[in-house]
Each structure stands twice: as structure tokens, then as C-alpha cells.
Protein backbone atom coordinates (compact mmCIF):
# COMPACT_ATOMS: atom_id res chain seq x y z
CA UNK A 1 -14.35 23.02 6.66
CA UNK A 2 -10.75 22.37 5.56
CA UNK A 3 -8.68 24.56 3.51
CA UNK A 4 -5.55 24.47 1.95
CA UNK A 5 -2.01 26.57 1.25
CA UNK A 6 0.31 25.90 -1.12
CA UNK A 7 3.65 27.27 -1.32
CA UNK A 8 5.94 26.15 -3.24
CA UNK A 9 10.30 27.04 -4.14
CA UNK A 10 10.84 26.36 -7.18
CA UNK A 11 6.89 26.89 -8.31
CA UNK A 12 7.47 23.66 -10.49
CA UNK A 13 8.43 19.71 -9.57
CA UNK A 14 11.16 18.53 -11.20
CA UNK A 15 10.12 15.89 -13.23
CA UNK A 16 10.86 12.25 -12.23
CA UNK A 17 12.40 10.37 -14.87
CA UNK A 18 10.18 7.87 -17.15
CA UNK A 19 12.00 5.18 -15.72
CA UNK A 20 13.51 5.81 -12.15
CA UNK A 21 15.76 2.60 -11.57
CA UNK A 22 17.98 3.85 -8.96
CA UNK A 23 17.57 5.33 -5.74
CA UNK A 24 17.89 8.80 -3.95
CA UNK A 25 21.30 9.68 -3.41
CA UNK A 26 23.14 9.19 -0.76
CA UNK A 27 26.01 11.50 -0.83
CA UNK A 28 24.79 12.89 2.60
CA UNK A 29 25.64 16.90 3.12
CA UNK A 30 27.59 17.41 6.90
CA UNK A 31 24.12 18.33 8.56
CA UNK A 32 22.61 14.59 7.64
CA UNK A 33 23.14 11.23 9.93
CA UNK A 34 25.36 8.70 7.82
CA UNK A 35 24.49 4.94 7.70
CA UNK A 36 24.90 3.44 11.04
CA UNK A 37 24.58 -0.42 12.43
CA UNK A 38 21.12 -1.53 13.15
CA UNK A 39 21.42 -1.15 16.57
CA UNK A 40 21.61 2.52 17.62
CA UNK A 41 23.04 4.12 20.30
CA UNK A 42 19.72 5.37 21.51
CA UNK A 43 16.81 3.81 20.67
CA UNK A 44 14.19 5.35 18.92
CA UNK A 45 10.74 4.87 17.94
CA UNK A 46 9.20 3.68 14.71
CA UNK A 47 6.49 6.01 13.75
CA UNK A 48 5.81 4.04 10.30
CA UNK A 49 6.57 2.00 7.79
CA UNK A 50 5.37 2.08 3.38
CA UNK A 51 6.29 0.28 0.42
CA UNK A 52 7.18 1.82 -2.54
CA UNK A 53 4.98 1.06 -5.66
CA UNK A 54 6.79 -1.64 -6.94
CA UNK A 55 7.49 -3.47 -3.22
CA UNK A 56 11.31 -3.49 -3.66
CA UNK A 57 11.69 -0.97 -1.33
CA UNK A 58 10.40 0.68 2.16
CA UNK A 59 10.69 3.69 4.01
CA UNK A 60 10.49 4.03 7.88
CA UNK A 61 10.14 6.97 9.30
CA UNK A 62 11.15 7.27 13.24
CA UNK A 63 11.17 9.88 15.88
CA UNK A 64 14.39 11.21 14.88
CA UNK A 65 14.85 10.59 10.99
CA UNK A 66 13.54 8.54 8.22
CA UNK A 67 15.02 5.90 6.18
CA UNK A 68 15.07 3.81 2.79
CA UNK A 69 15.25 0.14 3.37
CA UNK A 70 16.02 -2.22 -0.34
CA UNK A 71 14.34 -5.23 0.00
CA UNK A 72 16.76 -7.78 -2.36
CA UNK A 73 19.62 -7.73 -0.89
CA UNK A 74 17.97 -6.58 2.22
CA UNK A 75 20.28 -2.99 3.12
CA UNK A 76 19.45 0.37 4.29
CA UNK A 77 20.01 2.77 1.54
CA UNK A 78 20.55 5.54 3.67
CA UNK A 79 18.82 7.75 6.24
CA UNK A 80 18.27 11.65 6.50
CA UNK A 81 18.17 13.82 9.78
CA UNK A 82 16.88 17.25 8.94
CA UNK A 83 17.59 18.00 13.14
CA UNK A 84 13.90 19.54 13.29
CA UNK A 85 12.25 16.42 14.31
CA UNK A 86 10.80 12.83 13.07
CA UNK A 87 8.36 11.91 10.79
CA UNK A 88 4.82 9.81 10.65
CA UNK A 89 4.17 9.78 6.78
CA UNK A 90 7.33 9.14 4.31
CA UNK A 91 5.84 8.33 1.15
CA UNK A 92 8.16 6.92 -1.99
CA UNK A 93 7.56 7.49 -6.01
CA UNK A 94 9.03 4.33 -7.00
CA UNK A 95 13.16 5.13 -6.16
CA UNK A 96 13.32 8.39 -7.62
CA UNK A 97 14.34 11.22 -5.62
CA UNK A 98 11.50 12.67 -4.76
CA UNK A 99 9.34 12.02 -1.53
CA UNK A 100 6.61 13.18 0.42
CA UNK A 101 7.01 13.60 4.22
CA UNK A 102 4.80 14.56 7.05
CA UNK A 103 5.80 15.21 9.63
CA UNK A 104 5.72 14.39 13.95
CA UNK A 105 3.99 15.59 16.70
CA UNK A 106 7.24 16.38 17.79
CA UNK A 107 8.95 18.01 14.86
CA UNK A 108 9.77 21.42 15.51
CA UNK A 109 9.88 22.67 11.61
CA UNK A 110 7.37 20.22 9.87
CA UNK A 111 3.73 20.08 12.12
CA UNK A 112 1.25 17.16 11.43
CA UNK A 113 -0.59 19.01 9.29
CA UNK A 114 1.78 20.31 6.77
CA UNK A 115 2.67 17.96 3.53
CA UNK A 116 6.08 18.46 2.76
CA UNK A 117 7.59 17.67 -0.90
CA UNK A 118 11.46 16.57 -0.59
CA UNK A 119 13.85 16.73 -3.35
CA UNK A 120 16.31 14.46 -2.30
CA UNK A 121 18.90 15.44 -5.53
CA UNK A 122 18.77 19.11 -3.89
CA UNK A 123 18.65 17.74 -0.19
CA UNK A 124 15.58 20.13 0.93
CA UNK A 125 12.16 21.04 0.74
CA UNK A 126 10.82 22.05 -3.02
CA UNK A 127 6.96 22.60 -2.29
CA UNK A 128 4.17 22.45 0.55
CA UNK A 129 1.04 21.87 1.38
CA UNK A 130 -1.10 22.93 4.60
CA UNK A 131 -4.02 22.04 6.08
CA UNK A 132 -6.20 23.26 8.66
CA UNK A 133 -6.12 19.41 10.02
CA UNK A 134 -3.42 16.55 10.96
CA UNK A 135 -2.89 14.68 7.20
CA UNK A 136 -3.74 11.11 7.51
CA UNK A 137 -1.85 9.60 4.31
CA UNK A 138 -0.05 10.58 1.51
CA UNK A 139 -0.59 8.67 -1.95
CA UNK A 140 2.22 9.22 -4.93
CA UNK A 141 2.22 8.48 -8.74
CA UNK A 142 3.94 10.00 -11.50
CA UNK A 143 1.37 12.44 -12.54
CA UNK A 144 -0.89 13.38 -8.87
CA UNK A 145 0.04 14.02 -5.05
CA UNK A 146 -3.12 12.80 -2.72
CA UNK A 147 -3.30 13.93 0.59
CA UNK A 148 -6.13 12.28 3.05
CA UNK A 149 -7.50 13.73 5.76
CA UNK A 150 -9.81 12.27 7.74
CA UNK A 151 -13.19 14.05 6.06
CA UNK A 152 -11.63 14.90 2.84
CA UNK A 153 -9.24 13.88 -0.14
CA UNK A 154 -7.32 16.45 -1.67
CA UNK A 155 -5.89 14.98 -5.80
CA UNK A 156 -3.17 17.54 -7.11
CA UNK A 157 -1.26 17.60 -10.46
CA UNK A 158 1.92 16.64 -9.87
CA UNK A 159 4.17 18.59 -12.51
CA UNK A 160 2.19 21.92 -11.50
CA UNK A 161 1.07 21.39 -7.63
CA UNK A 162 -2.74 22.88 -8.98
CA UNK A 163 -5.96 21.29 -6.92
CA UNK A 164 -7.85 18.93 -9.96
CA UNK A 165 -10.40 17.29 -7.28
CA UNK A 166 -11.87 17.10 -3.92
CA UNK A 167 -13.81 13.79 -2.64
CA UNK A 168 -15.46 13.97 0.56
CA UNK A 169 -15.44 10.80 2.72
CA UNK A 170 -16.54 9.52 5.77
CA UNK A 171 -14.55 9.56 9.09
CA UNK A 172 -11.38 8.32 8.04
CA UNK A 173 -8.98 8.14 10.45
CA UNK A 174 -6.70 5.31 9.17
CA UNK A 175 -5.78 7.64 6.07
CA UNK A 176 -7.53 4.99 3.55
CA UNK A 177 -6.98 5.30 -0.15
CA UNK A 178 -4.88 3.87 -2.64
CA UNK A 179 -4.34 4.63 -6.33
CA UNK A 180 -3.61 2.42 -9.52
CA UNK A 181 0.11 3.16 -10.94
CA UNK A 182 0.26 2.32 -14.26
CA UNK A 183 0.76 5.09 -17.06
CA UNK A 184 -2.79 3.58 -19.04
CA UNK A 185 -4.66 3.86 -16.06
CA UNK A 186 -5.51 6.15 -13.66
CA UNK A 187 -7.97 4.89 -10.82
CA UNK A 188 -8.28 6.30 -7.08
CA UNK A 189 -10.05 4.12 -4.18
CA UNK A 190 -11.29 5.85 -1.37
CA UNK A 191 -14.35 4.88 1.51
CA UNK A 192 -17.51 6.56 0.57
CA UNK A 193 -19.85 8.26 2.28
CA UNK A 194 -21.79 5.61 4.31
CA UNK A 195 -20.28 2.84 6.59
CA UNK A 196 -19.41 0.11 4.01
CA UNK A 197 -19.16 1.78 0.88
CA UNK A 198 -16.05 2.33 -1.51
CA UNK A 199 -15.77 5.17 -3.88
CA UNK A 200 -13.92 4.00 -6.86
CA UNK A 201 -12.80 6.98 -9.35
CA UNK A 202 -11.41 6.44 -12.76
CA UNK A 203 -10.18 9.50 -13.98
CA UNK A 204 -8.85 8.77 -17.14
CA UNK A 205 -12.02 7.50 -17.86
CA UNK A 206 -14.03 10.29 -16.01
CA UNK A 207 -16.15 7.10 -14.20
CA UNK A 208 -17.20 6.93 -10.56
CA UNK A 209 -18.64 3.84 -8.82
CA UNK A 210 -19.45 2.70 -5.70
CA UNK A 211 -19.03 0.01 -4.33
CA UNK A 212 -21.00 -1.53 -1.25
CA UNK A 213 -18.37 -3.94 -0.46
CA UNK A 214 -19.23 -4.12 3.46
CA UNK A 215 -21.94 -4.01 6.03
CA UNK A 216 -19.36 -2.83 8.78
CA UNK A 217 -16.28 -0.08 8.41
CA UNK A 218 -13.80 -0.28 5.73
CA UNK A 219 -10.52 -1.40 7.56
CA UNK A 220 -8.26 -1.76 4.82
CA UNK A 221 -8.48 -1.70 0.80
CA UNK A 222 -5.78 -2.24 -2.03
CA UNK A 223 -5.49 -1.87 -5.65
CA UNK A 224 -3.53 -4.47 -8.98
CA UNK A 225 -0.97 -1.78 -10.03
CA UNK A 226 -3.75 -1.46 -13.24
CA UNK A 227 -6.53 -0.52 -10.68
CA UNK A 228 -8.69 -3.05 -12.49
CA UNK A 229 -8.93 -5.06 -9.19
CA UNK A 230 -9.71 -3.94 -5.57
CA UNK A 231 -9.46 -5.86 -2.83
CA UNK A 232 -11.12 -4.97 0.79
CA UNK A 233 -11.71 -6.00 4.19
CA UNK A 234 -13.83 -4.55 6.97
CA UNK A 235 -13.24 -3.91 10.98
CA UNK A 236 -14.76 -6.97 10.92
CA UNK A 237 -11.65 -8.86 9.70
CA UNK A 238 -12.87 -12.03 9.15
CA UNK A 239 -13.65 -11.78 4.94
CA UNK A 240 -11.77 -10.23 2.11
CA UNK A 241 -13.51 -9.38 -0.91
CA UNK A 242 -11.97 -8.47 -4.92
CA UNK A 243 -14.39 -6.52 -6.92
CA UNK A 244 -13.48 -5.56 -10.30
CA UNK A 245 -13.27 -1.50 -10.44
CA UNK A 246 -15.09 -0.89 -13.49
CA UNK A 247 -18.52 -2.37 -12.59
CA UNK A 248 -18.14 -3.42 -8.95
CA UNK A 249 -19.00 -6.99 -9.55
CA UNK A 250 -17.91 -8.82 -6.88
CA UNK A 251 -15.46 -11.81 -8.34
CA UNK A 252 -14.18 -13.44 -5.33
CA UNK A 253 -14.58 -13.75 -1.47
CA UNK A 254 -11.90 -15.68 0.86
CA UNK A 255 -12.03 -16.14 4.38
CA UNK A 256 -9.06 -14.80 7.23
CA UNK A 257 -11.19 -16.67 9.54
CA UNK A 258 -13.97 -16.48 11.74
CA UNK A 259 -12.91 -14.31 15.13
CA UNK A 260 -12.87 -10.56 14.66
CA UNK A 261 -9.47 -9.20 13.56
CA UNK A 262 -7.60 -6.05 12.89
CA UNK A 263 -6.27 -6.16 9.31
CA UNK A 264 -3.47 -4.34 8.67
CA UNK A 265 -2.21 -5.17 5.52
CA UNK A 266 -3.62 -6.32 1.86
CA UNK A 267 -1.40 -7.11 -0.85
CA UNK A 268 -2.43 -8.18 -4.09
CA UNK A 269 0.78 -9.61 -6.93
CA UNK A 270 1.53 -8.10 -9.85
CA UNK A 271 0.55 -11.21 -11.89
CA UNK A 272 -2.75 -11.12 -10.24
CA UNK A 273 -2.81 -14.16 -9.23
CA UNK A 274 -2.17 -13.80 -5.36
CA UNK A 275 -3.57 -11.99 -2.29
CA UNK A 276 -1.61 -11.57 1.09
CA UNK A 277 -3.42 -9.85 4.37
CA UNK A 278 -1.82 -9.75 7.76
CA UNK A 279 -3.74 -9.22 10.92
CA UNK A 280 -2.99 -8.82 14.92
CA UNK A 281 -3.71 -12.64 14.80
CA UNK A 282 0.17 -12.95 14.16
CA UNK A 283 -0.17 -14.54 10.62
CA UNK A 284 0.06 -13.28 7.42
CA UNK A 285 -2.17 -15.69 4.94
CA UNK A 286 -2.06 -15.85 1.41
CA UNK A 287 -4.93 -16.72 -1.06
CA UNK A 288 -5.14 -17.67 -4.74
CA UNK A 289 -7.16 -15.91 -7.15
CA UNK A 290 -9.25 -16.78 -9.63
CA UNK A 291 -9.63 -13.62 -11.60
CA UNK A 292 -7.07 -12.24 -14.52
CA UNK A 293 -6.93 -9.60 -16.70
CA UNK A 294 -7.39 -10.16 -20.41
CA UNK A 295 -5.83 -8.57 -23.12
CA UNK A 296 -3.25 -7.87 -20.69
CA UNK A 297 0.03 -9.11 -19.79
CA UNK A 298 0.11 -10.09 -16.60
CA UNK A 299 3.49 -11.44 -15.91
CA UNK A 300 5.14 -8.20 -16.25
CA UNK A 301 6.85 -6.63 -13.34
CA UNK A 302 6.19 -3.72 -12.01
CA UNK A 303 8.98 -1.75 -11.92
CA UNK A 304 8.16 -1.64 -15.69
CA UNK A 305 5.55 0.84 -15.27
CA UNK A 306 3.92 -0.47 -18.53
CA UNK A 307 1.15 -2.14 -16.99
CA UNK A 308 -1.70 -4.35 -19.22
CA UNK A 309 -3.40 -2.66 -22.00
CA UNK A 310 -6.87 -2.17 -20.52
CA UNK A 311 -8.63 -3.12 -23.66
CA UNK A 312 -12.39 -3.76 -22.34
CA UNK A 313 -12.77 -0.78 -19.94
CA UNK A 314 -16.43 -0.01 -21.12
CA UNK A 315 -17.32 -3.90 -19.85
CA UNK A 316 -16.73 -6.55 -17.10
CA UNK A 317 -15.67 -9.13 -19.42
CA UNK A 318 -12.61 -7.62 -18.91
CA UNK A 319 -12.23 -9.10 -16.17
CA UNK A 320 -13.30 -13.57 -15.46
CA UNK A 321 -12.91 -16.31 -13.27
CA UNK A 322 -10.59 -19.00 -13.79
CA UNK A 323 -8.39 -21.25 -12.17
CA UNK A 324 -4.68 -21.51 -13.59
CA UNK A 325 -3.38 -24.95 -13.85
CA UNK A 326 -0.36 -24.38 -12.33
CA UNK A 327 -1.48 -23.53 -9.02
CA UNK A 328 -3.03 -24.85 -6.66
CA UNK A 329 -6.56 -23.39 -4.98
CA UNK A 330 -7.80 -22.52 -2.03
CA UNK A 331 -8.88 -24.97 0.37
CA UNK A 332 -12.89 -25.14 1.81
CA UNK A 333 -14.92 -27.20 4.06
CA UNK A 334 -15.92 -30.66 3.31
CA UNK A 335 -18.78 -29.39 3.51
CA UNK A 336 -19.12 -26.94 0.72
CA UNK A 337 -21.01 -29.39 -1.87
CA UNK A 338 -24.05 -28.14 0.49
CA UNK A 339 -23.68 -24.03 -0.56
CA UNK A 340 -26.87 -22.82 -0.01
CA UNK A 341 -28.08 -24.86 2.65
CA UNK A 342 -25.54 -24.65 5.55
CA UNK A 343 -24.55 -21.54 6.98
CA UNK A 344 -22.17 -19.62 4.43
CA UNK A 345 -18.77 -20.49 6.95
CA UNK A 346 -19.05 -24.16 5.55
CA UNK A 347 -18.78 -22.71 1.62
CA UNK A 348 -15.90 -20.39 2.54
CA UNK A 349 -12.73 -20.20 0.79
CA UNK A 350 -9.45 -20.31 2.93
CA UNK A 351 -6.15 -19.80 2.76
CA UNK A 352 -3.63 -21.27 0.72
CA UNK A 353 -0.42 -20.62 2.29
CA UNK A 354 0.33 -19.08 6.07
CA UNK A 355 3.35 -17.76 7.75
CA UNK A 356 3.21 -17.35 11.65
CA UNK A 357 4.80 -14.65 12.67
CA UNK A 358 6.96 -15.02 16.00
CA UNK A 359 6.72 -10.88 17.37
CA UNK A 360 3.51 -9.40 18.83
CA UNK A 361 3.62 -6.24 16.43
CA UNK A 362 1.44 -4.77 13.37
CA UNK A 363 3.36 -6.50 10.34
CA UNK A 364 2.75 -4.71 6.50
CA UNK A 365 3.09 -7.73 3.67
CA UNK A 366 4.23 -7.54 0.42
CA UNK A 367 4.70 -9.73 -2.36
CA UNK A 368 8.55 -10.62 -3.72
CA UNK A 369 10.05 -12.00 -6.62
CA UNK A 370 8.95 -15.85 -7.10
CA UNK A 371 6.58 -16.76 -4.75
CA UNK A 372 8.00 -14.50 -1.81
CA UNK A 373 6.56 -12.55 0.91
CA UNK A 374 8.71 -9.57 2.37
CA UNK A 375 6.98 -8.53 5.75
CA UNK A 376 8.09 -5.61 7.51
CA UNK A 377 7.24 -4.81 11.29
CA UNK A 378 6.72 -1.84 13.50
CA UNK A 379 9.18 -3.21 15.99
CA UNK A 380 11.54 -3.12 13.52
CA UNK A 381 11.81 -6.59 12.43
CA UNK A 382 12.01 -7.98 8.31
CA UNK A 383 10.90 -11.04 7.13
CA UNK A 384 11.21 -12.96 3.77
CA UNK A 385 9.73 -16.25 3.35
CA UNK A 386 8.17 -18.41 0.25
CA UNK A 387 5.42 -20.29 -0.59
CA UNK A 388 4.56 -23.39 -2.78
CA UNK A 389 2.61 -22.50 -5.75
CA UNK A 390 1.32 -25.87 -5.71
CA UNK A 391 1.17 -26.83 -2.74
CA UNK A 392 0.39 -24.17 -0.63
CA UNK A 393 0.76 -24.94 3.52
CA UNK A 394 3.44 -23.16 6.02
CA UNK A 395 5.80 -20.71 4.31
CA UNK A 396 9.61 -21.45 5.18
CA UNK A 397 11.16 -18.14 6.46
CA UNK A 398 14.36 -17.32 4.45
CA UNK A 399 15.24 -14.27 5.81
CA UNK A 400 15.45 -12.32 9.34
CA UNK A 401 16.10 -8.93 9.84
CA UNK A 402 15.99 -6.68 12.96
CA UNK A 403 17.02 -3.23 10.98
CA UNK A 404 16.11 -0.84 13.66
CA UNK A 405 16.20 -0.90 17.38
CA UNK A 406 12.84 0.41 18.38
CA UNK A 407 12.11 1.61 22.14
CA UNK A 408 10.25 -0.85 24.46
């Protein structure tokens, strides 16, 4: 059985501020690495990659250091070197100054198992947490810190650093779980207890429900910034499935395709009205959704924080299909007039817009202001193409970026 320490100097968080617009500093202290080129003197290796909440930004963290990456205009914000190793987790609250790291096998000061809380205003370490096992993932928002290990989810208040839940899950090595991030909502995803099954908590609301979205392992699984939505895929990798969170009706299944795949990415847009997954197939495909939120308004951004007014939350008509008129849907077979008789491949619902990705890497997508994509790779490599609304097809590539010079 896991247990935890917590140690923390000073015993409170600062608190981040309502709306955090810039990023971390930069003013680096003599013991930190400044900015360099993109290609390094000596390589190193790139332990991970994470978007912020709002996609506009992305941390790496390498063998040596880890690093804030803006997306639009595409620079690195800066890097820190705390000379006692790298670091596999590096987990942003939006761009204030606060982050959670974890840190490598190799680090000498921070061990796998040890969730560190960095102040980045006061360059060091404010607060800790430690586990008896390796931490899987870290998941921030303005009011909890979730750790995930790999038989257990630890949800702490954020201002105070006190325990307010445990959830036991099943083997979970890939660290799933992802939480909602708007201040009206407050919703937590996590795999259940049985192969398959999502655990879907609404605190706010003090709701549970599961969800029995697969037959096989949950692979990967996403939240809308509201947490009304989920989307999920299984080891399987050949469907993706959006349930609505507050009575896990299924609203919508689309198909990757029909070989088994390793997903390694789901994105869903903040206007709801896109879905982006990228697999070790080398593409990154998006789909167009037929759900929306009502009472809500779903063209705001993000980095807003004022998500929509969840004004149903007691029923699912919060939640219905549609098609918007100014987009186009999601092609099928020719076929598909014969749901119900032919197998259910012929009735599936496939992509609407692809980008082929030229690298033989794991790629995490994103979406980007008007109809973009930003996709970020563990060789180092960014991306930024678009896609037709309309139209859908091959997405042109805009943008190339090889921001880090990984080791071969």
C-alpha cells in the first residue's frame, strides 16, 4: 500500500493570479543555463513533452533541464538547469509561475518518486510530495494538485497542500487522468477498476459515474476544458468514443481506422466542435463533432478561464447532437444506408482532415487558433498546419520546427 509525505517551505502556495497572462520569468540566477540555439553542443535526450491548459504553450523536460516552448510565435521561453539532474514529468498551470516537476532516474536531488512544487518567481522548490512508488503523471488546476501512480490517485488542495481524496484504479502505467479547468466546473477522469471502464468524478457536484467506454484497456482519454465531454480510445486504437460526463451517454463514435494502433494523443477544441488523435501510424486525424454545449458559450477561448455556464448539470439534455452548417462532416462508407445489416466498419464515421507526419516518433496534438493543429514530437520536432472547415482533406503544414537536438 502507498503512502505519502508532505513537506512543504513555505507551508502555503502562493496563490496564482486569477488571470496568469504571462509567463515564468526568465531573469535566470548564475546557477541556471541561459537560452541557447536549438542545436546543442551535446545532445540530450527528451524525456517528455505537455501542453499547458490552454495549448499555447509546452514544456519539455530532457535529461539535463526542462524547458517552456510558446507556441505563436513559436520561441523557447527559457530553460532551467537545477545541476541535480533531468526531469520526466514538467507539468504547467496555464503560464503562471508555478510548476510541478518530477523528476529522472538519473537526477541526483529529485528521485522518480518525489513530486516536486517549483516556484519559478523564487527560483526553487516551495513544497513536496513523496511516495513510496515512481509517480506516473502530474495533473494541475487552479484549486487541486493530482498525482497518479500506477494503483492510486492522490487529489490535493492546492492553496493548503491537504489530501481531499484517494481513487483507486487499475494498473495504470501510462499515468492516465485528466481534469476539467474551468472555475464552474470541477470534473476528474480516471480508468476504473475493471479493464474498460472510466471513473468520471464531479466534485463540485459530489457525482461519480462510470463509464464502460471499452471492451479492451483504456489507452488514452481527454476532457472539453468544461469536463462536460470525454473523449477515449482503447489499446485497441482503432475507435474513439465522446460520452457526455454527466450521464455517460455515449454521443458519438469515429473511426482511426481498422489495424491496431497505439494512440498517443486526443485533443478535443475549445469550441467543441473538433477532435484530433495521433497514433504510431504517423498521422494525426481530425474529426468533426456533432455534440455542443447549450446554455454555454462555446466560442470562448480558453485562456479566459470562464468556461460555459453549465446550466443543465442534473440532465443530458445538456448536452445534443447536431451538425453545424458551417462545417463540413465526417465522411462514411457508401455503404452506410445499410447500418444494421453489414458489419458495423461499413457505418463508421472517418476522418475529416489528416496530416502525415514525415518522422517515425510519438507526436502529442493540439488544437491552435483558427483551424490549426500544433504537433509536438519526442524527437524534438514542431509542427503547425491547418485544416479546411469545409472541406476537410490533407492539412497544409505551415510551420517546421526542430527546437531540440535529441540523441539518436
Amino acid at each position: 500500500m502507498t503512502s505519502t509525505t508532505l513537506s512543504t517551505s513555505p507551508p502555503l502556495l502562493p496563490r496564482p493570479s486569477t488571470e496568469p497572462t504571462q509567463p515564468p520569468v526568465s531573469n535566470d540566477p548564475p546557477s541556471f543555463t541561459p537560452i541557447h540555439d536549438a542545436s546543442d553542443i551535446n545532445q540530450i535526450e527528451l524525456l517528455s513533452v505537455s501542453w499547458n491548459q490552454d495549448y499555447g504553450c509546452f514544456a519539455a523536460g530532457t535529461s539535463q533541464d526542462f524547458r517552456i516552448y510558446n507556441c505563436q510565435p513559436f520561441k523557447e521561453t527559457f530553460r532551467r538547469n537545477l545541476k541535480t539532474g533531468g526531469f520526466k514529468i514538467v507539468e504547467m498551470l496555464f503560464r503562471c509561475n508555478i510548476l510541478a516537476l518530477v523528476g529522472g532516474e538519473s537526477n541526483s536531488h529529485y528521485p522518480p518518486n518525489k513530486v516536486i512544487i517549483w516556484d519559478d518567481h523564487q527560483s526553487r522548490c516551495i513544497g513536496e510530495f513523496a511516495f513510496r512508488s515512481e509517480v506516473r503523471a502530474v495533473k494541475l488546476r487552479r484549486d487541486r494538485i493530482v498525482v497518479v501512480l500506477e494503483h492510486k490517485i492522490y487529489v490535493y488542495g492546492f492553496m493548503d497542500l491537504k489530501l481531499l481524496h484517494q481513487i483507486e484504479t487499475l494498473a495504470n502505467p501510462r499515468g492516465l487522468c485528466c481534469l476539467s479547468h474551468h472555475s464552474n466546473t470541477s470534473v476528474l477522469a480516471c480508468p476504473g477498476l475493471y479493464r474498460g471502464l472510466i471513473r468520471v468524478e464531479h466534485f463540485g457536484l459530489n457525482i461519480m459515474k462510470l463509464i464502460n467506454a471499452h471492451d479492451s484497456h483504456i489507452a488514452c482519454l481527454t476532457l472539453t476544458l468544461d469536463g462536460l465531454l470525454l473523449a477515449t480510445a482503447s489499446t485497441k486504437g482503432t475507435l474513439i468514443r465522446i460520452f457526455n460526463t454527466m450521464d455517460g451517454t455515449r454521443l458519438q463514435e469515429v473511426r482511426r481506422g481498422v489495424d491496431r494502433a497505439d494512440i498517443y494523443s486526443i485533443a478535443l477544441s475549445p469550441n467543441f466542435q473538433w477532435l484530433a488523435v495521433s497514433s504510431d501510424k504517423g498521422t494525426v486525424h481530425i474529426f468533426h463533432l456533432r455534440v455542443r454545449v447549450f446554455g454555454g458559450h462555446s466560442s470562448s477561448q480558453p485562456s479566459s478561464v470562464q468556461g460555459p455556464a453549465l446550466l443543465h448539470q442534473n440532465s443530458s439534455t445538456s448536452l445534443d447532437a447536431l451538425i453545424p452548417p458551417s462545417t463540413g462532416a465526417n465522411p462514411s462508407s457508401s455503404l452506410s444506408f445499410m447500418r444494421g445489416v453489414l458489419p458495423k466498419y461499413f457505418s463508421s464515421e472517418w476522418s475529416f482532415a489528416r496530416f502525415h507526419l514525415p518522422e517515425d516518433t510519438q507526436f502529442i496534438a493540439a488544437f491552435g487558433s483558427q483551424n490549426t493543429v500544433v504537433v509536438v514530437g519526442m524527437n524534438g520536432s514542431f509542427y503547425r498546419c491547418n485544416f479546411d472547415p469545409v472541406h476537410g482533406g490533407e492539412m497544409l503544414q505551415q510551420e517546421y520546427v526542430r527546437f531540440l537536438k535529441t540523441k539518436t
